[in-house]
PDB file of N, CA and C in Angstrom:
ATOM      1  N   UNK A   1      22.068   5.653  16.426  1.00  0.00           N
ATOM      2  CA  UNK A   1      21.044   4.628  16.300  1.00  0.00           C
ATOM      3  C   UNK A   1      20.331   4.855  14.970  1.00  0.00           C
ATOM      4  N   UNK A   2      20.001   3.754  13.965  1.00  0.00           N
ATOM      5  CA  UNK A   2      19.307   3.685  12.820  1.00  0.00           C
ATOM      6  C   UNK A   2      18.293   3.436  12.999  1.00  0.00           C
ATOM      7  N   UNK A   3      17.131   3.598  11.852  1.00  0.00           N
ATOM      8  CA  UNK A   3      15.919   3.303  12.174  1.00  0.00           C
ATOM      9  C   UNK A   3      15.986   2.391  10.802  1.00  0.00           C
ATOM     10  N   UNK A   4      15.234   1.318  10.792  1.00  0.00           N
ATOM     11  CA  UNK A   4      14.930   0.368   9.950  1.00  0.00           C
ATOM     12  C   UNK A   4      13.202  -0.280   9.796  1.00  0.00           C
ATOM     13  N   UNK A   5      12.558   0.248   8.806  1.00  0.00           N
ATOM     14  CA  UNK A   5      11.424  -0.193   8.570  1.00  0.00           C
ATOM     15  C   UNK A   5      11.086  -2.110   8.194  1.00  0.00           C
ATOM     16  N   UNK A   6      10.466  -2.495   9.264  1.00  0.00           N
ATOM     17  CA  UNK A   6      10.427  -3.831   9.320  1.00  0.00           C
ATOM     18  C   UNK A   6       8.610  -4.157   8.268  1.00  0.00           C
ATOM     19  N   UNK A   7       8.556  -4.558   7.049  1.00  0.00           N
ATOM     20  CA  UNK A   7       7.410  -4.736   6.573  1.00  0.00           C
ATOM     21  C   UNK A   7       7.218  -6.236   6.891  1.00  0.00           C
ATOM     22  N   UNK A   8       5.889  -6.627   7.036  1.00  0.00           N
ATOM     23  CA  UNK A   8       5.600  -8.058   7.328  1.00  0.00           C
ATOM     24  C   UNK A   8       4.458  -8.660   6.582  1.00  0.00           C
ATOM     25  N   UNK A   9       4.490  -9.415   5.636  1.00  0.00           N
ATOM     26  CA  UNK A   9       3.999 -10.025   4.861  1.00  0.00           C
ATOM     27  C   UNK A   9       3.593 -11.258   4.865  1.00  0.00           C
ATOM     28  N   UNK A  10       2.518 -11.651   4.132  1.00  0.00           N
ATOM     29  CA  UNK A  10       2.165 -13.073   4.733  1.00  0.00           C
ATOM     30  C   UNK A  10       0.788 -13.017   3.130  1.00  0.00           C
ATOM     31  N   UNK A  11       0.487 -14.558   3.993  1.00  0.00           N
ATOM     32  CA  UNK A  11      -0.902 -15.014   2.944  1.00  0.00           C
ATOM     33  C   UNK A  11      -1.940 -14.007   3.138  1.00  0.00           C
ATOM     34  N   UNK A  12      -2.412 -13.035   2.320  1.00  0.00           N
ATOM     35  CA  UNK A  12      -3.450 -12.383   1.999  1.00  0.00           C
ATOM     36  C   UNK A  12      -5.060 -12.896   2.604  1.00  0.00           C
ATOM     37  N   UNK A  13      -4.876 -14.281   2.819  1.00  0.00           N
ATOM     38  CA  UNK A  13      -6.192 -15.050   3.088  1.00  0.00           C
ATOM     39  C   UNK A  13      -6.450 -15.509   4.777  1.00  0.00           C
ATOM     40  N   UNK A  14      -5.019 -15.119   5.277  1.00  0.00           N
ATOM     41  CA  UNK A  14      -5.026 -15.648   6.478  1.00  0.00           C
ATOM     42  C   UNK A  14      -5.009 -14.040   7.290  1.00  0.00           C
ATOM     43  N   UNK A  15      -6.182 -14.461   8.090  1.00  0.00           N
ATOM     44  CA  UNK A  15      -7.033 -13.366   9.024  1.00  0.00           C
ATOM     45  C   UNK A  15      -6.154 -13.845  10.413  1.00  0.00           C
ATOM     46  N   UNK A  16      -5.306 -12.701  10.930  1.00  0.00           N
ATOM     47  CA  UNK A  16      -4.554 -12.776  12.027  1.00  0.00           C
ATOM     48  C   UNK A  16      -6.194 -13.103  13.416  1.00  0.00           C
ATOM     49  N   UNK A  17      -6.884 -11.952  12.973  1.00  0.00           N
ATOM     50  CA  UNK A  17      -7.575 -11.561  14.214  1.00  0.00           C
ATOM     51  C   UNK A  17      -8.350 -12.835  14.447  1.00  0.00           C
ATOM     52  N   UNK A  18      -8.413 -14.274  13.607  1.00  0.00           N
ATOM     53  CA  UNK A  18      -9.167 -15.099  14.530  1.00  0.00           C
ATOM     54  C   UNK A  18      -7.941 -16.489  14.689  1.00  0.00           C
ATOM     55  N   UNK A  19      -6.627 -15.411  15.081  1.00  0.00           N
ATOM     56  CA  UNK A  19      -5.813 -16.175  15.516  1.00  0.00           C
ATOM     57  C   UNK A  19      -5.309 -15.421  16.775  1.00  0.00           C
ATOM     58  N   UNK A  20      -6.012 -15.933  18.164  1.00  0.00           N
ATOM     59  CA  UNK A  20      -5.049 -15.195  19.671  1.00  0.00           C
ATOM     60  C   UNK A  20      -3.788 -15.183  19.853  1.00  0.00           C
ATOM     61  N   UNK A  21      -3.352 -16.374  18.895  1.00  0.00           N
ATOM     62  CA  UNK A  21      -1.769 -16.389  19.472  1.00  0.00           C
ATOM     63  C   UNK A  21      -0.965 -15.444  18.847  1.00  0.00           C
ATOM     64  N   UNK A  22      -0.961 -15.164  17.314  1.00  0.00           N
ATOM     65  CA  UNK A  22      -0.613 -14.119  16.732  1.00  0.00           C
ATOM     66  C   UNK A  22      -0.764 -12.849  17.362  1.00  0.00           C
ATOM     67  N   UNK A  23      -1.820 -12.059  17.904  1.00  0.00           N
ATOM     68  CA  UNK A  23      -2.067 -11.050  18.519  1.00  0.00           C
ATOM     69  C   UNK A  23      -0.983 -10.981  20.290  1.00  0.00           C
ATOM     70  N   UNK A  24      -1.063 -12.075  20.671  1.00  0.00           N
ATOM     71  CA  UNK A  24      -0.260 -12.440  21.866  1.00  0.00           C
ATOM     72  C   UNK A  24       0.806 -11.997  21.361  1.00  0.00           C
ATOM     73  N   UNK A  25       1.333 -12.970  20.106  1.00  0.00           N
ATOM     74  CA  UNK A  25       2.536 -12.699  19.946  1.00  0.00           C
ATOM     75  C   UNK A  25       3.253 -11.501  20.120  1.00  0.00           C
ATOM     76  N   UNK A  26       2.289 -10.489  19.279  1.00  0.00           N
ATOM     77  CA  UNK A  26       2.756  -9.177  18.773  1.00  0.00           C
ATOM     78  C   UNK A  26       2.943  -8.609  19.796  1.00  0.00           C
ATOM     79  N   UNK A  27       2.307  -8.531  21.030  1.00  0.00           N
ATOM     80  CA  UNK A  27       1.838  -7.963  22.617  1.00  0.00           C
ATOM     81  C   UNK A  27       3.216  -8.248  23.355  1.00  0.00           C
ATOM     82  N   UNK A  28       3.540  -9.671  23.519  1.00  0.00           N
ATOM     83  CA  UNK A  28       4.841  -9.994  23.683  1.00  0.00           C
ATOM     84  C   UNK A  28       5.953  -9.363  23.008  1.00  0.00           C
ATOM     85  N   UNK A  29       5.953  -9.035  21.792  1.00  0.00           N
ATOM     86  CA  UNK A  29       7.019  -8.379  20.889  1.00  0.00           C
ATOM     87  C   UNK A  29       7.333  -7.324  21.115  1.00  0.00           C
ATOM     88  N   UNK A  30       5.824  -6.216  21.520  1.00  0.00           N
ATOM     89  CA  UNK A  30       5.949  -5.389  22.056  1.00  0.00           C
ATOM     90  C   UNK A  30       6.716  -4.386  23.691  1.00  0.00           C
ATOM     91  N   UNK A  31       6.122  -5.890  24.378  1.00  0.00           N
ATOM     92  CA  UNK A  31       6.906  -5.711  25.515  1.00  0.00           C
ATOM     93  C   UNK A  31       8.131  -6.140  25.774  1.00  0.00           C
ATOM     94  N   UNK A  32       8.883  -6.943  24.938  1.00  0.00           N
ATOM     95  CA  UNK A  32       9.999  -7.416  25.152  1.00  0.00           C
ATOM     96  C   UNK A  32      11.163  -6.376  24.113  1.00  0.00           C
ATOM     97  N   UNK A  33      10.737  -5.336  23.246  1.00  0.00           N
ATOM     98  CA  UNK A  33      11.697  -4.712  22.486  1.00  0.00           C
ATOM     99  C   UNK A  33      10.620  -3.031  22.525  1.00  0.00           C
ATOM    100  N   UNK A  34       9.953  -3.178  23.301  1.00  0.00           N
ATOM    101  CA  UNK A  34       9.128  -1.746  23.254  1.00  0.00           C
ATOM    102  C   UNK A  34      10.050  -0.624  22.916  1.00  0.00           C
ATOM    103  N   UNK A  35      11.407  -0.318  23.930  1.00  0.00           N
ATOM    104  CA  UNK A  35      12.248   0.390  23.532  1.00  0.00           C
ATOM    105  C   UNK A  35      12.571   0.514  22.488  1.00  0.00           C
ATOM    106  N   UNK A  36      12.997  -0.169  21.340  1.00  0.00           N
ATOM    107  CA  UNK A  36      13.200  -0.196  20.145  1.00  0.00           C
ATOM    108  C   UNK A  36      12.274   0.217  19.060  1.00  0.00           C
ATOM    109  N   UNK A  37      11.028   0.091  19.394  1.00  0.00           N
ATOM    110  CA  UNK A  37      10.043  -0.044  18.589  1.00  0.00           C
ATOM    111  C   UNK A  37       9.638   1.875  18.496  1.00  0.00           C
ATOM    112  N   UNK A  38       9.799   2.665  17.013  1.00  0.00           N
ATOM    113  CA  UNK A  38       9.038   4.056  16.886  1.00  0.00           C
ATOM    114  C   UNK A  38       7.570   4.255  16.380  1.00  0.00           C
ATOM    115  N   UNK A  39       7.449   2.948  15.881  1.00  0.00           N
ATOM    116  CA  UNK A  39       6.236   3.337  15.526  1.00  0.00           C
ATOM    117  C   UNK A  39       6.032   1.791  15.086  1.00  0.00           C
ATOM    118  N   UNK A  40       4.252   1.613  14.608  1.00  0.00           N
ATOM    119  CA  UNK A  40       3.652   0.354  13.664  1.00  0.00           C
ATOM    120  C   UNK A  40       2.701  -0.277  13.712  1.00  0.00           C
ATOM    121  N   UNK A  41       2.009  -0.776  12.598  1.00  0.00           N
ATOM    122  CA  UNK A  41       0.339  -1.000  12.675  1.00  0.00           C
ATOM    123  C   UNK A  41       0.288  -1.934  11.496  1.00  0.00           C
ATOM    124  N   UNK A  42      -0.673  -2.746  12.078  1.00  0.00           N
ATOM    125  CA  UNK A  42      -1.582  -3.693  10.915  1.00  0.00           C
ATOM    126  C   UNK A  42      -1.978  -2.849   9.800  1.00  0.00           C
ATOM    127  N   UNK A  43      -2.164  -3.234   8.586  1.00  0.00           N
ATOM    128  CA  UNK A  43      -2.753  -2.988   7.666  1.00  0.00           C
ATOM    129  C   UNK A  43      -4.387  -3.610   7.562  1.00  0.00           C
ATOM    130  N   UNK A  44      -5.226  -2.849   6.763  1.00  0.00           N
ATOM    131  CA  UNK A  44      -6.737  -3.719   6.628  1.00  0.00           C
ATOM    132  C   UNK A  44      -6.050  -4.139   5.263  1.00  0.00           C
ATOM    133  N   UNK A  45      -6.838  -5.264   4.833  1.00  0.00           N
ATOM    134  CA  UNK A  45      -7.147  -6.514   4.335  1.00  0.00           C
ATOM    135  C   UNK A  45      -6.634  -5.711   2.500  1.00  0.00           C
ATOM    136  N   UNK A  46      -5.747  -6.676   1.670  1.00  0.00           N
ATOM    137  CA  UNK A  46      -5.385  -6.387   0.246  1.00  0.00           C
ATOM    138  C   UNK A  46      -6.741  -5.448  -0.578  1.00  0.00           C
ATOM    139  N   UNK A  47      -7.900  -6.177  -0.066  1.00  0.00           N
ATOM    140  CA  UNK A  47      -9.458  -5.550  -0.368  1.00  0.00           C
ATOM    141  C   UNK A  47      -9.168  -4.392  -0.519  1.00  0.00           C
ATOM    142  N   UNK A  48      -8.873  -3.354   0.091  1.00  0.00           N
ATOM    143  CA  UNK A  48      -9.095  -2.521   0.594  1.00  0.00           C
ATOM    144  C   UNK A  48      -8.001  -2.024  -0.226  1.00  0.00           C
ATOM    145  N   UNK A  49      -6.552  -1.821  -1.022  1.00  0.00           N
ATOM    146  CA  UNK A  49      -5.974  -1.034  -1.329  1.00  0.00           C
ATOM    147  C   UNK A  49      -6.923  -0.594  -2.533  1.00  0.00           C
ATOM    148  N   UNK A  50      -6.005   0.850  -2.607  1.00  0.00           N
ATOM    149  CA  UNK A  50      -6.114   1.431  -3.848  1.00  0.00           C
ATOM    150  C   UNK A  50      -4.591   1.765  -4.181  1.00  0.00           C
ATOM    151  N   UNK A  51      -4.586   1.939  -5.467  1.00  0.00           N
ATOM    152  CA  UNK A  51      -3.118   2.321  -6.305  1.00  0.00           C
ATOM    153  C   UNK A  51      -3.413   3.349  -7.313  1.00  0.00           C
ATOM    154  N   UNK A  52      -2.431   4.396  -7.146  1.00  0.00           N
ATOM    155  CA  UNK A  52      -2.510   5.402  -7.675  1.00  0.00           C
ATOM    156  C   UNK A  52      -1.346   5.459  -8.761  1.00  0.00           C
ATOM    157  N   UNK A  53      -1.018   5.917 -10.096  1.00  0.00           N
ATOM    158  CA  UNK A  53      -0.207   5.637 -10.867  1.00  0.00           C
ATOM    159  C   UNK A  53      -0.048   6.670 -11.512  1.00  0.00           C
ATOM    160  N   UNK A  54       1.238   7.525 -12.128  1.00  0.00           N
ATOM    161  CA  UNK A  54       0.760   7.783 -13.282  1.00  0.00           C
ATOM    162  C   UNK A  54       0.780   7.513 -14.713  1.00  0.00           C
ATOM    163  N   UNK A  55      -0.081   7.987 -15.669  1.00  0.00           N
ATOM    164  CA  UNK A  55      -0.155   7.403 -16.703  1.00  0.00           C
ATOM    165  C   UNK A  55      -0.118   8.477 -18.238  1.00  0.00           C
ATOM    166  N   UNK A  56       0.733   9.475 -17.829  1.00  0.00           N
ATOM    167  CA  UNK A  56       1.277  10.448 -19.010  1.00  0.00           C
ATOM    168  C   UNK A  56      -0.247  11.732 -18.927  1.00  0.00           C
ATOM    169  N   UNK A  57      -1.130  11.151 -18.940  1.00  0.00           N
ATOM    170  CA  UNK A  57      -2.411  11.990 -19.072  1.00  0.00           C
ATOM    171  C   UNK A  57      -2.384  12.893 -17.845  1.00  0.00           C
ATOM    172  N   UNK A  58      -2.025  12.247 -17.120  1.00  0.00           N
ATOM    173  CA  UNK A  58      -2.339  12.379 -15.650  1.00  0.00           C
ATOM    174  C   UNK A  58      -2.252  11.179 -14.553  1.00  0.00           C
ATOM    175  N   UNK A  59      -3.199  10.561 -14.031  1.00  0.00           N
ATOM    176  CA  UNK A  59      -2.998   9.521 -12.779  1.00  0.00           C
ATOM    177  C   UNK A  59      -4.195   8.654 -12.833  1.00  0.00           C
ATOM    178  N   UNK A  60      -4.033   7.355 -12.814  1.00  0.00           N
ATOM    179  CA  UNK A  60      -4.825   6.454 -12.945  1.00  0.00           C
ATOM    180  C   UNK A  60      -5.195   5.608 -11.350  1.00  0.00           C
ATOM    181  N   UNK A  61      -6.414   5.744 -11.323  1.00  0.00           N
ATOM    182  CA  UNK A  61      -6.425   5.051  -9.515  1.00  0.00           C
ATOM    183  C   UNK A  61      -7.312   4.039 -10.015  1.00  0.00           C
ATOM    184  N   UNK A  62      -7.006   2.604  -9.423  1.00  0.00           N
ATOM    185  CA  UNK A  62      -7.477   1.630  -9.582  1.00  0.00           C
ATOM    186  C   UNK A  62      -7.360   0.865  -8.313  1.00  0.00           C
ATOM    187  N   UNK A  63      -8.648  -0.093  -7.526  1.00  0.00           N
ATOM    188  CA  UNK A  63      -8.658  -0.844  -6.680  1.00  0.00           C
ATOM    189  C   UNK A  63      -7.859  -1.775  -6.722  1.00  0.00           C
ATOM    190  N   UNK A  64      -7.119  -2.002  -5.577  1.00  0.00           N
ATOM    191  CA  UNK A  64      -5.814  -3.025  -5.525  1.00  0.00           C
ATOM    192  C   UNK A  64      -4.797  -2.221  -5.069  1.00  0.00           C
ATOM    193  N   UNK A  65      -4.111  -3.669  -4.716  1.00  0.00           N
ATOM    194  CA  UNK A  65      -2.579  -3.283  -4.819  1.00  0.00           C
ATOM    195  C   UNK A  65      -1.819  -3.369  -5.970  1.00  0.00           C
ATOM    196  N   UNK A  66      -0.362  -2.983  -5.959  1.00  0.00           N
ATOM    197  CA  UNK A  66       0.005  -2.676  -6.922  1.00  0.00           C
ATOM    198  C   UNK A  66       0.208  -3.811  -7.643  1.00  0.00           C
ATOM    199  N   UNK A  67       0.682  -5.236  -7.106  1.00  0.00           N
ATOM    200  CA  UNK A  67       1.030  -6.536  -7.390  1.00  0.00           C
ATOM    201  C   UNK A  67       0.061  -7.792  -6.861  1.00  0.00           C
ATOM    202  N   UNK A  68      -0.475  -8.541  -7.628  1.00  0.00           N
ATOM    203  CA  UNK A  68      -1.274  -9.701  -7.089  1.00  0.00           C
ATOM    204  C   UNK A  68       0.069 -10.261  -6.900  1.00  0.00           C
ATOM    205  N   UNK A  69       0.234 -11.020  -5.876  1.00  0.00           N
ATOM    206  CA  UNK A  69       1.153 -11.798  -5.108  1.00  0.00           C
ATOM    207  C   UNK A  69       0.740 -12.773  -4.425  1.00  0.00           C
ATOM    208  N   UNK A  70       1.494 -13.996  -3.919  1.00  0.00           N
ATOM    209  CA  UNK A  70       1.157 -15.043  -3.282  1.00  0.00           C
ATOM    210  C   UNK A  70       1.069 -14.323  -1.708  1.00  0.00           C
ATOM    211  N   UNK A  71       2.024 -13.098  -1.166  1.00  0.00           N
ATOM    212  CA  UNK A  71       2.223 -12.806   0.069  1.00  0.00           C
ATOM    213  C   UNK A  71       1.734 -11.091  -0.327  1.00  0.00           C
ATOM    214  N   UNK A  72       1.590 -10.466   0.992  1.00  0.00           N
ATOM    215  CA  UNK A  72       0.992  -9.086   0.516  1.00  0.00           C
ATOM    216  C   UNK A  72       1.287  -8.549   2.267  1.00  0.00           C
ATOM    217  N   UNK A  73       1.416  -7.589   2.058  1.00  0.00           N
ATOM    218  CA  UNK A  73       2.046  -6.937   3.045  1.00  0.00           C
ATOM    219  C   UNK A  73       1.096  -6.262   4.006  1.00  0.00           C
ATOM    220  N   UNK A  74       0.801  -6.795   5.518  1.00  0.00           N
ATOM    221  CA  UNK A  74      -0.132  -6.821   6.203  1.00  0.00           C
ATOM    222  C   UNK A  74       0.082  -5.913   7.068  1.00  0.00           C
ATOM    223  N   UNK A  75       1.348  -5.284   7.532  1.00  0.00           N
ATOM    224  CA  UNK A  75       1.825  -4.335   8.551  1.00  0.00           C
ATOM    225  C   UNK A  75       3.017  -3.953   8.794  1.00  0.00           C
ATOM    226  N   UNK A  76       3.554  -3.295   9.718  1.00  0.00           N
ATOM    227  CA  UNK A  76       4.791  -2.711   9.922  1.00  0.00           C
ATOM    228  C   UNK A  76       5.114  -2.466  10.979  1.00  0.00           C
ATOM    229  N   UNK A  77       6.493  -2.002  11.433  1.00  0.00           N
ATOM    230  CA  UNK A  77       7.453  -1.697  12.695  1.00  0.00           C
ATOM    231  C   UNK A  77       8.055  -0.939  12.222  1.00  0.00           C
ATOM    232  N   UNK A  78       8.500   0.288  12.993  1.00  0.00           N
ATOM    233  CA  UNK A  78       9.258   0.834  12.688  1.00  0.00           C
ATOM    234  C   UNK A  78      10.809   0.747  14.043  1.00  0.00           C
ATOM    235  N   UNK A  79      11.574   0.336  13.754  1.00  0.00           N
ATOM    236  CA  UNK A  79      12.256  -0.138  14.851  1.00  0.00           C
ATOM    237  C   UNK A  79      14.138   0.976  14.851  1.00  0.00           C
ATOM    238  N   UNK A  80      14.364   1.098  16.275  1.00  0.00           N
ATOM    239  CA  UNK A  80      15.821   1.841  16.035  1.00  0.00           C
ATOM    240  C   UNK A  80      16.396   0.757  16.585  1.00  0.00           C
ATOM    241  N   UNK A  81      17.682   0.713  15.672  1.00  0.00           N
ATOM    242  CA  UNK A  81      18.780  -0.750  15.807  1.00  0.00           C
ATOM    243  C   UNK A  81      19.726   0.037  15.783  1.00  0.00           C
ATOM    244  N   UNK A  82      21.626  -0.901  16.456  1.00  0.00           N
ATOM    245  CA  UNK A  82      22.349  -0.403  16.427  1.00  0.00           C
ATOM    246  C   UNK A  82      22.733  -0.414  14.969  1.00  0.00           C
ATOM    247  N   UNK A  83      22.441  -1.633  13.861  1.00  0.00           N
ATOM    248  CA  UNK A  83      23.080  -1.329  12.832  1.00  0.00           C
ATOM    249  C   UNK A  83      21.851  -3.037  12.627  1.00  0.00           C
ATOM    250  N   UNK A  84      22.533  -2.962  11.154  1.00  0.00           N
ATOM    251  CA  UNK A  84      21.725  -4.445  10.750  1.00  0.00           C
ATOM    252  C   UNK A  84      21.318  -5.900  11.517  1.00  0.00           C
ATOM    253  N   UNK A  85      22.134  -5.763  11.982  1.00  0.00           N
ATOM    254  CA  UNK A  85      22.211  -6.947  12.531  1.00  0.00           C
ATOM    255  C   UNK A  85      21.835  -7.667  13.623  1.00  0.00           C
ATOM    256  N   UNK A  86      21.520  -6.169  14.255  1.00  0.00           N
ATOM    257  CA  UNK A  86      20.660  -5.818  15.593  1.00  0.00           C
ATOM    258  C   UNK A  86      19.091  -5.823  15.133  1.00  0.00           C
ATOM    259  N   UNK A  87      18.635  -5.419  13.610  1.00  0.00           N
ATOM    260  CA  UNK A  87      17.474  -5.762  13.357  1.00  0.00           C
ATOM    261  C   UNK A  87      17.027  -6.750  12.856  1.00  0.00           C
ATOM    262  N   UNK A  88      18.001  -7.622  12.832  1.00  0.00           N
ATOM    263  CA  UNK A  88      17.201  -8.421  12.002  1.00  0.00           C
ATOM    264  C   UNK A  88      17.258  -9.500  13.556  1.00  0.00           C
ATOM    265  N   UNK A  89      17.996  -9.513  14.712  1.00  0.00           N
ATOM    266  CA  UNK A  89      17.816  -9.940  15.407  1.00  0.00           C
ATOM    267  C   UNK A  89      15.948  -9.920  16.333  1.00  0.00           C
ATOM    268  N   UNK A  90      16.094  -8.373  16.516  1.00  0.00           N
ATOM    269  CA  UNK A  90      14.589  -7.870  17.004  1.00  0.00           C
ATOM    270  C   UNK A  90      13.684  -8.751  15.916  1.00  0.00           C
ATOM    271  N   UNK A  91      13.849  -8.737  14.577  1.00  0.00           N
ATOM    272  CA  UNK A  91      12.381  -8.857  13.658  1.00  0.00           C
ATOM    273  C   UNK A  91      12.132 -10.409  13.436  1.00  0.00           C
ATOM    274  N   UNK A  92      13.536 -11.189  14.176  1.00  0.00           N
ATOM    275  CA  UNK A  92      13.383 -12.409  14.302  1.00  0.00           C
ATOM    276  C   UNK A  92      12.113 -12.539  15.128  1.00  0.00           C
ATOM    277  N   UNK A  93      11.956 -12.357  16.000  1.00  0.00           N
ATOM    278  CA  UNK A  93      11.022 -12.101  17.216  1.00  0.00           C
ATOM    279  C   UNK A  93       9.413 -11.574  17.188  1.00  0.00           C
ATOM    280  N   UNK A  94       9.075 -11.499  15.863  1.00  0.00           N
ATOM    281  CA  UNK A  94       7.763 -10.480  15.036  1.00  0.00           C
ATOM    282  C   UNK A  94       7.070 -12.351  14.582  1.00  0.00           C
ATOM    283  N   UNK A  95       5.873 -12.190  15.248  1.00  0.00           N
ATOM    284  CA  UNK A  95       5.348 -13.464  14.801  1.00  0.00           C
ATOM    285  C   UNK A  95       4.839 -13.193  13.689  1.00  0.00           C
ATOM    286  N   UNK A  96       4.880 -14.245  12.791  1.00  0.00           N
ATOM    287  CA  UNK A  96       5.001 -14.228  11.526  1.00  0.00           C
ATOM    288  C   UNK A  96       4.558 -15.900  10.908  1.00  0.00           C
ATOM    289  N   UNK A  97       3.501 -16.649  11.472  1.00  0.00           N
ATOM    290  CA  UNK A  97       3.559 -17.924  10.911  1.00  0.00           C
ATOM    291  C   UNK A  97       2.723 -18.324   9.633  1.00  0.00           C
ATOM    292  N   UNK A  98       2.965 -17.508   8.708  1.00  0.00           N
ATOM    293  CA  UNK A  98       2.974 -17.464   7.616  1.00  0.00           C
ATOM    294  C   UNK A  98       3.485 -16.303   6.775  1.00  0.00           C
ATOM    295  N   UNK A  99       4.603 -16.344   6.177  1.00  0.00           N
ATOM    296  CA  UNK A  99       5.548 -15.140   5.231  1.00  0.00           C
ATOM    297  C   UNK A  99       6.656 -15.277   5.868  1.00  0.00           C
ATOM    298  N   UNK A 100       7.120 -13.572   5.959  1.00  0.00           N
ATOM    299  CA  UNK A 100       8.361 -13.137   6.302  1.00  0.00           C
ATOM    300  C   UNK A 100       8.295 -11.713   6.740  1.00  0.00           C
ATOM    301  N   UNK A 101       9.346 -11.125   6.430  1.00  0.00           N
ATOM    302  CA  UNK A 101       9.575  -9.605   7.107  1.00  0.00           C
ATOM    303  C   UNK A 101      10.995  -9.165   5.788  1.00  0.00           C
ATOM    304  N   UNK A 102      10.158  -8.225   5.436  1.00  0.00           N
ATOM    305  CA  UNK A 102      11.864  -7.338   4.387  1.00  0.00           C
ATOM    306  C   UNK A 102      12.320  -6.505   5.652  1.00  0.00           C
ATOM    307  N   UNK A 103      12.789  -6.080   5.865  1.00  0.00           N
ATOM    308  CA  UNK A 103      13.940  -4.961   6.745  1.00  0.00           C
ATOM    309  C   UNK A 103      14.819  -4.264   5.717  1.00  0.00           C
ATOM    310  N   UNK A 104      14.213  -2.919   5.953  1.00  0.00           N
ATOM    311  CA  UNK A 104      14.450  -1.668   5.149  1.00  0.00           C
ATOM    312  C   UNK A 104      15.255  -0.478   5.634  1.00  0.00           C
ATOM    313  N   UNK A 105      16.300  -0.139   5.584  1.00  0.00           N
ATOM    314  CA  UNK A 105      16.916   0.836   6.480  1.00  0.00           C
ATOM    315  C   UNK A 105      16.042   2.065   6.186  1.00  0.00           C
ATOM    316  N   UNK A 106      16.156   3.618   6.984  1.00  0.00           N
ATOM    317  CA  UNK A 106      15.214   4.454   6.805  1.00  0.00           C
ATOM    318  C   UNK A 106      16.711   5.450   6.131  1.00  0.00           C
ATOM    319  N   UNK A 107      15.910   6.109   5.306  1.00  0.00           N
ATOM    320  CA  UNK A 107      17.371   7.292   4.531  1.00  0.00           C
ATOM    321  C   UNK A 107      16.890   8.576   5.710  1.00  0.00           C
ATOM    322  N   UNK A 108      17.795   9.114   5.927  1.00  0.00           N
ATOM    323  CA  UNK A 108      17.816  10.169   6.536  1.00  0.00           C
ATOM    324  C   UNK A 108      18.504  11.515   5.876  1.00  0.00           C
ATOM    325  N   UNK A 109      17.765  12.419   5.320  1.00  0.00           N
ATOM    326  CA  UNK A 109      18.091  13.696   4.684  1.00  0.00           C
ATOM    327  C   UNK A 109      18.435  14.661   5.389  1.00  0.00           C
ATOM    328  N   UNK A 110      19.347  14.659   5.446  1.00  0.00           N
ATOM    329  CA  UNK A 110      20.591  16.249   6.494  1.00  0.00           C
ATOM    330  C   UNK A 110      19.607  17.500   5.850  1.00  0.00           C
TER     331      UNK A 110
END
């Protein structure tokens, strides 16, 4: 079994929490692939990153994320699939009504 990091992205401006159905959704998602699911959590708000870099001197930290973007990456799953195709089936199922989802396989170091 693989593990595949499901990131979920969307409009930066759109606040899940004063949407119930979104939260339903996820609740549902949960219970219908719980098995699958190792781990995953909302992110707080683009506000809130910081980015750390370096910059030859040393490391430059600046508020933000790393990219102003139209979509910005709000949370995650960490999910075990039999192989691709099995995840992208599960992440079909990740409410999402605004963005998408990348699906990331996880490297595993022997």
């Amino acid at each position: 079994m693989a593990q595949y990091l499901v990131l979920i992205y969307g409009d930066p401006t759109y606040e899940a929490g004063d949407d119930d159905t979104v939260m339903k959704g996820h609740m549902k998602f949960g219970e219908d692939h719980g098995a699958k699911i190792a781990g995953g959590h909302a992110l707080q708000p683009v506000s809130t990153a910081t980015s750390v870099r370096p910059d030859g001197a040393g490391f430059s930290v600046t508020d933000g994320p790393f990219l102003e973007t139209k979509e910005a990456l709000g949370g995650y799953y960490l999910i075990e699939a039999a192989d691709l195709d099995e995840a992208i089936s599960i992440s079909k199922d990740i409410p999402m009504p605004v963005g998408g989802v990348e699906i990331r396989p996880v490297v595993v170091f022997d």
